[in-house]
N, C-alpha and C. Protein backbone atom coordinates (compact mmCIF):
# COMPACT_ATOMS: atom_id res chain seq x y z
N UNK A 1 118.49 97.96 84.32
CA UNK A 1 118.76 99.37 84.11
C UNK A 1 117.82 100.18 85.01
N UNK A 2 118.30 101.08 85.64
CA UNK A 2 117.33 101.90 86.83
C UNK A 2 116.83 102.74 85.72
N UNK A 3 115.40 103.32 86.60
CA UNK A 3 114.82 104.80 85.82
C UNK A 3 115.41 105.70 86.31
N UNK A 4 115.22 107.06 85.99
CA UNK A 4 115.47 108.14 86.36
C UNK A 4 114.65 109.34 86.09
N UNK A 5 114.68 110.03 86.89
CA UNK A 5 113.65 110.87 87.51
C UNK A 5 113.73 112.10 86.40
N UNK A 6 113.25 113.04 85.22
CA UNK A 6 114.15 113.74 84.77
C UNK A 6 113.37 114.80 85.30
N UNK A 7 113.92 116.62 84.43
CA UNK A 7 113.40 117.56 84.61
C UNK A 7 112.20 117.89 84.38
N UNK A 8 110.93 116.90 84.45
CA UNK A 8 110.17 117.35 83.67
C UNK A 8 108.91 117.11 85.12
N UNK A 9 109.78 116.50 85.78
CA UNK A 9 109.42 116.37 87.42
C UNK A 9 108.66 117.48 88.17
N UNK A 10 107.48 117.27 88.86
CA UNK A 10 106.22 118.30 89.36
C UNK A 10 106.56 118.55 91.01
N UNK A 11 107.41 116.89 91.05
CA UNK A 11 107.36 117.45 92.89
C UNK A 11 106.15 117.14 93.33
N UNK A 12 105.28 116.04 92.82
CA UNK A 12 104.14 116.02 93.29
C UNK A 12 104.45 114.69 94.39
N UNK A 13 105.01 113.97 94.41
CA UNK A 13 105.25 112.89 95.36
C UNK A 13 104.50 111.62 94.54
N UNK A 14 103.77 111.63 93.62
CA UNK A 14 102.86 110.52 93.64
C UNK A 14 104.14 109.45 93.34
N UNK A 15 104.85 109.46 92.67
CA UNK A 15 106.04 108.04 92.20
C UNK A 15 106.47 107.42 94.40
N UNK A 16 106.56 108.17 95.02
CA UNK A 16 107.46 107.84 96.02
C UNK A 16 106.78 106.71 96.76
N UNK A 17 105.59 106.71 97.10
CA UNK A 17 105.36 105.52 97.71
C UNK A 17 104.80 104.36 96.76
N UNK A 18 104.83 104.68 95.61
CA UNK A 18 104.88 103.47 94.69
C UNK A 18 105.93 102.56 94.57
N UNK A 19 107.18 103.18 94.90
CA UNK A 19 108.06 102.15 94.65
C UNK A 19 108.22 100.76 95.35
N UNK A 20 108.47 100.09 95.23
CA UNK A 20 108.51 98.47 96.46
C UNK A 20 110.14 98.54 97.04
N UNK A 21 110.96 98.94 96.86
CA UNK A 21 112.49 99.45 97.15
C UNK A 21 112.60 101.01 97.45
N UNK A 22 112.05 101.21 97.68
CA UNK A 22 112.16 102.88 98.80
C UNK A 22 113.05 103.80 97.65
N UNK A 23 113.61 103.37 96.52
CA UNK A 23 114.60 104.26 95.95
C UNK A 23 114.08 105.66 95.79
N UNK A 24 113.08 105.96 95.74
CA UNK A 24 113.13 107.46 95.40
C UNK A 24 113.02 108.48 96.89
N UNK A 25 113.23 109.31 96.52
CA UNK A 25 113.37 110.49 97.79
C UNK A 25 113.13 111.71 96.36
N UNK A 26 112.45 112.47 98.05
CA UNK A 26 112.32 113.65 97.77
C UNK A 26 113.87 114.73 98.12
N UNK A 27 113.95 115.29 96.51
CA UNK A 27 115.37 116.03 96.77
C UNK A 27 114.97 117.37 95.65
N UNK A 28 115.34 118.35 96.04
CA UNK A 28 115.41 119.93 95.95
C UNK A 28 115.96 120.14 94.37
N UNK A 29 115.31 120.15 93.29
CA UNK A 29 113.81 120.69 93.30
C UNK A 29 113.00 119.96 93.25
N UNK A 30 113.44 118.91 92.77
CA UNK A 30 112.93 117.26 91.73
C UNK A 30 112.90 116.05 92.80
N UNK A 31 111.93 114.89 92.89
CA UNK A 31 112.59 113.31 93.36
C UNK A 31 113.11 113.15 92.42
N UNK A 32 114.16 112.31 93.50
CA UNK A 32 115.38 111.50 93.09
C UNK A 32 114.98 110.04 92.61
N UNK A 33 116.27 108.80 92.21
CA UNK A 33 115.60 107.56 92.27
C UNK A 33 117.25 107.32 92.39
N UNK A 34 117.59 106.31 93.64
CA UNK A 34 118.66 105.88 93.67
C UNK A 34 119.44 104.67 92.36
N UNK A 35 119.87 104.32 91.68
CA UNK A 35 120.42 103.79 91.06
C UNK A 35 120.31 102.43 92.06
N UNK A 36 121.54 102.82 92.43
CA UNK A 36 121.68 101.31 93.40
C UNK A 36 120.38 100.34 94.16
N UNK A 37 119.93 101.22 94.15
CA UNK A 37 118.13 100.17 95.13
C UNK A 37 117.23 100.04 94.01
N UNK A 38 117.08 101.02 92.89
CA UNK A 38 116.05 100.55 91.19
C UNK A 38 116.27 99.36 91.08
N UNK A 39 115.08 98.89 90.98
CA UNK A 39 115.10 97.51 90.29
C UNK A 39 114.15 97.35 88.91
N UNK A 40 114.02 98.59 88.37
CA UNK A 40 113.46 98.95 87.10
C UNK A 40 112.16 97.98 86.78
N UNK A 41 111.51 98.00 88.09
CA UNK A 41 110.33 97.60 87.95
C UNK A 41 108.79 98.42 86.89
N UNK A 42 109.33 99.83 87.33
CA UNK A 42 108.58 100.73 86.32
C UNK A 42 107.48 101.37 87.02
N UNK A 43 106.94 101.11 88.67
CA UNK A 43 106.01 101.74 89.37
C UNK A 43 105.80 102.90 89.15
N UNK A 44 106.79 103.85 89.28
CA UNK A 44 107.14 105.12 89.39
C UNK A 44 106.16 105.65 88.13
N UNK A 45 107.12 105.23 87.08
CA UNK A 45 106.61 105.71 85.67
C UNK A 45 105.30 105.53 85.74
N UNK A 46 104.38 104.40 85.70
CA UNK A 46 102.99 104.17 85.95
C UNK A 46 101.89 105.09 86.60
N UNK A 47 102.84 105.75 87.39
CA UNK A 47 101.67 107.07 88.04
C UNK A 47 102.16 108.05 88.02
N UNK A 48 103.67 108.54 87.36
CA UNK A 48 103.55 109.86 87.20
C UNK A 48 102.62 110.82 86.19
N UNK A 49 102.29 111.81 86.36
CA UNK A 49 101.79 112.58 85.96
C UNK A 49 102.37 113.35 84.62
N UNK A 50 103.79 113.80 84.65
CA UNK A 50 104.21 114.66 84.02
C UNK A 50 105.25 113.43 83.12
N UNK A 51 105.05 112.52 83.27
CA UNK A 51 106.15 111.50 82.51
C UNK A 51 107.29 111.65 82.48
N UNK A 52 107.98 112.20 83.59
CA UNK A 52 109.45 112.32 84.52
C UNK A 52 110.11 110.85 84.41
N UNK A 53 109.35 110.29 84.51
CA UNK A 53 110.29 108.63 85.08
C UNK A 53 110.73 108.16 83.79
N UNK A 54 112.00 107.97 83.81
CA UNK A 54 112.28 107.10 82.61
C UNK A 54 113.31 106.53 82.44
N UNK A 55 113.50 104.98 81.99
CA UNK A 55 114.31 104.68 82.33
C UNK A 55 115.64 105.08 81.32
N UNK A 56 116.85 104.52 82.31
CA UNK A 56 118.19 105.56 82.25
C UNK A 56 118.40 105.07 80.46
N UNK A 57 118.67 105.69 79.68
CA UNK A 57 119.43 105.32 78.83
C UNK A 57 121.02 105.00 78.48
């Protein structure tokens, strides 16, 4: 199951080069996290700040 990025997202970048599969990008207003490339490893979540990352339910 991929994570996903929600609204609670700062825009700070720290999740993006954590990932080991490139899935996230920076996208207007929020990062993104591609579905298809997640491999719900959980990096992301681990250093966000605002606890945005989560996985999809």
């Amino acid at each position: 199951m991929a994570y996903i990025i929600t609204a609670e997202c700062v825009a700070c970048g720290a999740c993006k080069p954590e990932c080991p599969v490139e899935a996230i990008a920076e996208g207007d207003p929020i990062y993104t996290i591609d579905p298809a490339k997640c491999t719900d490893c959980g990096a992301c979540a681990n250093v966000c700040p605002s606890d945005a990352c989560k996985p999809k339910a």
